[in-house]
Protein backbone atom coordinates (compact mmCIF):
# COMPACT_ATOMS: atom_id res chain seq x y z
CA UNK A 1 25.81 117.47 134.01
CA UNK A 2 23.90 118.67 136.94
CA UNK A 3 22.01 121.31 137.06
CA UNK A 4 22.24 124.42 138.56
CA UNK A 5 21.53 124.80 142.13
CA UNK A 6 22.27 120.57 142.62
CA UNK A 7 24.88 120.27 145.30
CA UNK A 8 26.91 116.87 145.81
CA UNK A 9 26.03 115.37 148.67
CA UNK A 10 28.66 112.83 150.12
CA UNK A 11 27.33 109.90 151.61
CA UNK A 12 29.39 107.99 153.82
CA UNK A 13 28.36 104.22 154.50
CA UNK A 14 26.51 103.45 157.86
CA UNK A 15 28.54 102.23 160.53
CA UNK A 16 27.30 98.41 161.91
CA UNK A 17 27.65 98.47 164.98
CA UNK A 18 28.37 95.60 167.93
CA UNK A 19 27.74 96.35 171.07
CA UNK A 20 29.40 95.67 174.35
CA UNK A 21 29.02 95.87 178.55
CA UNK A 22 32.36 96.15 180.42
CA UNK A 23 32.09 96.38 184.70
CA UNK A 24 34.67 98.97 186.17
CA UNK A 25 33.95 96.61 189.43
CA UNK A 26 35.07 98.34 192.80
CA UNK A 27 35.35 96.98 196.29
CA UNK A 28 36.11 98.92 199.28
CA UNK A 29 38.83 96.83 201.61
CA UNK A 30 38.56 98.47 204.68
CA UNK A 31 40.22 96.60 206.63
CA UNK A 32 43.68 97.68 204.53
CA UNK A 33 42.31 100.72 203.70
CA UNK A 34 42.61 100.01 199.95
CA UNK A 35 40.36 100.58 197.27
CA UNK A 36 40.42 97.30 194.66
CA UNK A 37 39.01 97.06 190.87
CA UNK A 38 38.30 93.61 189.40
CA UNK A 39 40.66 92.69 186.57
CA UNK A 40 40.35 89.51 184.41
CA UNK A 41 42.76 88.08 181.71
CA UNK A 42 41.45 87.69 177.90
CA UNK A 43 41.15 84.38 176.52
CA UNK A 44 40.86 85.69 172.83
CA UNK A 45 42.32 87.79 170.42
CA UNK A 46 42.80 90.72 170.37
CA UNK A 47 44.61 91.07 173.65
CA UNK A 48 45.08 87.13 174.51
CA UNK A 49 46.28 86.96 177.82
CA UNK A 50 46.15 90.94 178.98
CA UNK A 51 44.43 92.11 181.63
CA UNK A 52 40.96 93.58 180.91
CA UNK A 53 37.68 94.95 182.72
CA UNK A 54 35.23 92.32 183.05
CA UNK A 55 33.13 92.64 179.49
CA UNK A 56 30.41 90.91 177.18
CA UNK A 57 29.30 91.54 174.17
CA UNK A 58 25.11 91.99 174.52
CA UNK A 59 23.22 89.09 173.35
CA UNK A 60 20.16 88.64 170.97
CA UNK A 61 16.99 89.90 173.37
CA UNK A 62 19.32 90.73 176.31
CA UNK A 63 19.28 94.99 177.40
CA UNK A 64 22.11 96.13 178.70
CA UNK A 65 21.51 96.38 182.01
CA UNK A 66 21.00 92.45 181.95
CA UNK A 67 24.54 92.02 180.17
CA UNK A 68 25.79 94.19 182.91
CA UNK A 69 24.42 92.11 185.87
CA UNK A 70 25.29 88.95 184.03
CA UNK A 71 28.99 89.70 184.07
CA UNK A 72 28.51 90.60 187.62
CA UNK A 73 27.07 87.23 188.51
CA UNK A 74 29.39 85.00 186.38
CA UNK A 75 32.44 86.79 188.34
CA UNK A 76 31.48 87.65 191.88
CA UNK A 77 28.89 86.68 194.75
CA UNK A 78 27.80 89.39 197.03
CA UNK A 79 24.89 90.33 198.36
CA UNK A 80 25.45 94.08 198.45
CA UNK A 81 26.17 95.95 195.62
CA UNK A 82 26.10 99.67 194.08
CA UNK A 83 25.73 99.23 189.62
CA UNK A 84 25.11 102.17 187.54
CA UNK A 85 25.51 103.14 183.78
CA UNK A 86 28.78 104.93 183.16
CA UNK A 87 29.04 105.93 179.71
CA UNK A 88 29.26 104.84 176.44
CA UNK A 89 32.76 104.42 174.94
CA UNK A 90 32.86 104.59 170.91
CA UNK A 91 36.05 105.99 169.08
CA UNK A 92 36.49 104.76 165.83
CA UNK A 93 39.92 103.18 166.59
CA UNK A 94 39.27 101.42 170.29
CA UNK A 95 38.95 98.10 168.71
CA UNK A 96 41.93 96.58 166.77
CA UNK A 97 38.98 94.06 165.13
CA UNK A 98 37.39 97.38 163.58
CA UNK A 99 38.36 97.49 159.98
CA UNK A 100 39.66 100.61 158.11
CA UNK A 101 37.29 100.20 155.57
CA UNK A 102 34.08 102.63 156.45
CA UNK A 103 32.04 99.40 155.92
CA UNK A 104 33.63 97.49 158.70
CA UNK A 105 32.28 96.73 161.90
CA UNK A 106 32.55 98.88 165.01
CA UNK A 107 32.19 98.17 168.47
CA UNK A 108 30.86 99.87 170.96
CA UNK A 109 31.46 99.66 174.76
CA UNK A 110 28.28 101.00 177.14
CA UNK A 111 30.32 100.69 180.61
CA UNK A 112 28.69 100.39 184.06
CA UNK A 113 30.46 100.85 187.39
CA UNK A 114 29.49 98.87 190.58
CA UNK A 115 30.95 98.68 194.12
CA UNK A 116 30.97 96.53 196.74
CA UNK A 117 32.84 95.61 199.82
CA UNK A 118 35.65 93.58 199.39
CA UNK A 119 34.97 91.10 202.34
CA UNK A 120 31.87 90.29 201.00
CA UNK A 121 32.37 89.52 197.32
CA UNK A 122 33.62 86.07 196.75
CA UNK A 123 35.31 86.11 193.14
CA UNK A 124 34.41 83.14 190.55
CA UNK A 125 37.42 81.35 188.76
CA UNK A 126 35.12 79.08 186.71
CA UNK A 127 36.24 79.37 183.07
CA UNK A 128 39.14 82.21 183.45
CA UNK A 129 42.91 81.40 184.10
CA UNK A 130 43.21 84.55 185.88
CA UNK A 131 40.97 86.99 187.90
CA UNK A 132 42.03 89.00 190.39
CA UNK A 133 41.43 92.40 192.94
CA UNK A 134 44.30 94.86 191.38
CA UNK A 135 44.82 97.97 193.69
CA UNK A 136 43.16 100.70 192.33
CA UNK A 137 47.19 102.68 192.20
CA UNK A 138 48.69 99.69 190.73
CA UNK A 139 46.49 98.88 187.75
CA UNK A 140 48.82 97.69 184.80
CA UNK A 141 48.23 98.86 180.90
CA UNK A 142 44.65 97.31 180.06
CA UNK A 143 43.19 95.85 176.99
CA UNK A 144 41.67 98.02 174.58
CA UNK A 145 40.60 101.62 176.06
CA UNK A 146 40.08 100.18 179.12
CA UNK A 147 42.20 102.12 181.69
CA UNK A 148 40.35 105.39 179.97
CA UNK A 149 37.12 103.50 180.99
CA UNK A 150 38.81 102.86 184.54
CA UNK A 151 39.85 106.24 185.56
CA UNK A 152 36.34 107.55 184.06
CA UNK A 153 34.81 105.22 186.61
CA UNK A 154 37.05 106.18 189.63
CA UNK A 155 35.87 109.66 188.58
CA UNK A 156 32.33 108.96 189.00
CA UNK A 157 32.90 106.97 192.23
CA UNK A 158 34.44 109.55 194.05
CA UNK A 159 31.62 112.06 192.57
CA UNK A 160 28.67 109.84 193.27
CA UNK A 161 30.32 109.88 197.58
CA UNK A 162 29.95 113.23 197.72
CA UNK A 163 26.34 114.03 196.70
CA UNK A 164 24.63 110.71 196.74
CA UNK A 165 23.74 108.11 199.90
CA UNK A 166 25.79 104.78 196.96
CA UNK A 167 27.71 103.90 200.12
CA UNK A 168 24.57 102.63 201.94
CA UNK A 169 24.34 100.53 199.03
CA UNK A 170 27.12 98.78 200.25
CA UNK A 171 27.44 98.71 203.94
CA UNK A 172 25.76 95.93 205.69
CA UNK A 173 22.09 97.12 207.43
CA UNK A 174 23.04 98.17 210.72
CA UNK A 175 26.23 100.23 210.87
CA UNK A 176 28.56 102.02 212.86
CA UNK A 177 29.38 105.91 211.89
CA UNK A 178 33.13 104.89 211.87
CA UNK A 179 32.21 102.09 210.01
CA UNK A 180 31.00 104.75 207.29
CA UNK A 181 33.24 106.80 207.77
CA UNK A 182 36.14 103.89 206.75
CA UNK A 183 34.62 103.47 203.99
CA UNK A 184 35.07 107.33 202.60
CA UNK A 185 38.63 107.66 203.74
CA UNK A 186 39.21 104.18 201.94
CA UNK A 187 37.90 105.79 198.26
CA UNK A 188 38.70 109.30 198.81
CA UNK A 189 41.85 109.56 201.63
CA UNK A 190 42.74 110.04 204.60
CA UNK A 191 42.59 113.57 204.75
CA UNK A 192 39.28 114.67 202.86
CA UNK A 193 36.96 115.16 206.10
CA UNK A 194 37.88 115.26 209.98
CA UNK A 195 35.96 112.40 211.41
CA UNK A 196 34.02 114.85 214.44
CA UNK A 197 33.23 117.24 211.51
CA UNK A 198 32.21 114.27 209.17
CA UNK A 199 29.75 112.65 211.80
CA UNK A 200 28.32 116.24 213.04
CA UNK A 201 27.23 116.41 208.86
CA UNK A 202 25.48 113.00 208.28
CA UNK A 203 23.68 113.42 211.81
CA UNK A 204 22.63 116.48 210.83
CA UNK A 205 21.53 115.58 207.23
CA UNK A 206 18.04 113.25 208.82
CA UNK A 207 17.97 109.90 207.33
CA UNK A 208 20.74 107.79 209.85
CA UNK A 209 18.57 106.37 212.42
CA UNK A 210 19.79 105.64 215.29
CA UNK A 211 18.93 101.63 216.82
CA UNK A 212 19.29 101.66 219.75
CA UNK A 213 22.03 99.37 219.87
CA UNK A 214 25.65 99.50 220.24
CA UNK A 215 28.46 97.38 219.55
CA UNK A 216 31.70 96.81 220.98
CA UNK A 217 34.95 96.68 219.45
CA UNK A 218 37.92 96.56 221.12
CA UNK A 219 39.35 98.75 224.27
CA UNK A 220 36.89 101.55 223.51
CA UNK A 221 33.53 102.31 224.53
CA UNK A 222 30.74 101.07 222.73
CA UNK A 223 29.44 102.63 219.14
CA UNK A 224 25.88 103.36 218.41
CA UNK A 225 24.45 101.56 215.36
CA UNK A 226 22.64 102.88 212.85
CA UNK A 227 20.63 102.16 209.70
CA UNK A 228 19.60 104.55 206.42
CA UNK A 229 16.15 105.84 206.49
CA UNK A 230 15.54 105.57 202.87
CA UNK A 231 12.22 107.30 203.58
CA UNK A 232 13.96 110.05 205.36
CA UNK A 233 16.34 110.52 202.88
CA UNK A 234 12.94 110.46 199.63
CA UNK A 235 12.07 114.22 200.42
CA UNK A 236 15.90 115.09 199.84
CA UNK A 237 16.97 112.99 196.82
CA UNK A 238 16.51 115.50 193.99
CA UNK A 239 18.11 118.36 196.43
CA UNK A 240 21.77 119.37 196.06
CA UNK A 241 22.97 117.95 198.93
CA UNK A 242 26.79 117.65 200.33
CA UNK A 243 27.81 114.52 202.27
CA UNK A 244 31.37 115.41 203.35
């Protein structure tokens, strides 16, 4: 009988623990004025032939950054990308291969957004019977937790354009400011900034510098180009700043 003063302690077994990467992979079409997210169909159980992000689980040796970057490499090309950790995804019930038992395994899924533009990335079929750009509005039901991982994503995107320089990530070197400011109408609307008002801010901010050269595009005049002056921009990186 136990003594006085010894409490029962309940010990519950240790979870083990798999771990996966899954890509909420955006590109920016700005030519429709649509932003896309990469979808790919499973090949396995559970969820044989449902659309899913693009995932892994993390190899022996391999951290997860690497996992991350190697599902970015097995489905796209580009030369021009924005990746960053997301979050880590790890309800007990997110995985239909999870057993009931506390002894069971349970996966884990560390997401990572990227984004690129959509006329750069060339998608690679090798090895998948489907892969495809989905509109981000028209995304059907995904595999596992998966749309929860999307719209956390989307979230972040739309966050990370309005205090952080990610779409220079993206745009090619040398830039027009409509060219930028395309790209923020095509993630965040039509309406969220007048374009004279949007241009008077970044030229304010310091780091677009200006070429020198101008390029023509149709009827109107010609448009200045310009290019982010990441050294400009150092001084201000860890200041709350406001793009739009």
């Amino acid at each position: 009988m136990p003594g006085r003063g010894t409490q029962k302690v309940n010990k519950k077994a240790l979870a083990d623990f798999k771990v996966g990467v899954d890509n909420v992979i955006f590109s920016v079409d700005t030519q429709q004025n649509r932003l896309l997210v990469l979808l790919v169909m499973r090949q396995d159980q559970p969820f044989l032939g449902q659309w899913s992000l693009p995932g892994t689980l993390v190899r022996n040796g391999e951290s997860l950054e690497d996992g991350a970057h190697r599902i970015l490499a097995e489905k796209i090309r580009v030369n021009n990308l924005y990746l960053e950790q997301l979050y880590t995804f790890g309800g007990p019930s997110r995985d239909p291969r999870e057993s009931p038992s506390s002894f069971g395994v349970r996966y884990l899924s560390v997401s990572y957004f990227a984004l690129v533009r959509f006329e750069e990335a060339e998608l690679i079929a090798d090895g998948v019977s489907g892969i495809a750009w989905y509109p981000i509005k028209q995304v059907p039901k995904l595999a596992f937790d998966h749309n929860e991982i999307l719209e956390y994503g989307y979230r972040r995107l739309r966050n990370k354009l309005e205090y952080s320089p990610v779409a220079f990530d993206v745009l090619p070197e040398v830039f027009t400011l409509s060219d930028l400011y395309q790209l923020y109408t095509t993630i965040l609307g039509e309406n969220f900034a007048d374009y004279s008002n949007f241009r008077a801010r970044l030229l304010k901010l310091g780091f677009l510098s200006d070429t020198g050269l101008k390029v023509s595009r149709g009827a109107g005049r010609p448009a200045s180009l310009y290019r982010f002056d990441a050294e400009a921009f150092a001084p201000l990186k860890d200041k709350p700043l406001v793009f739009i």
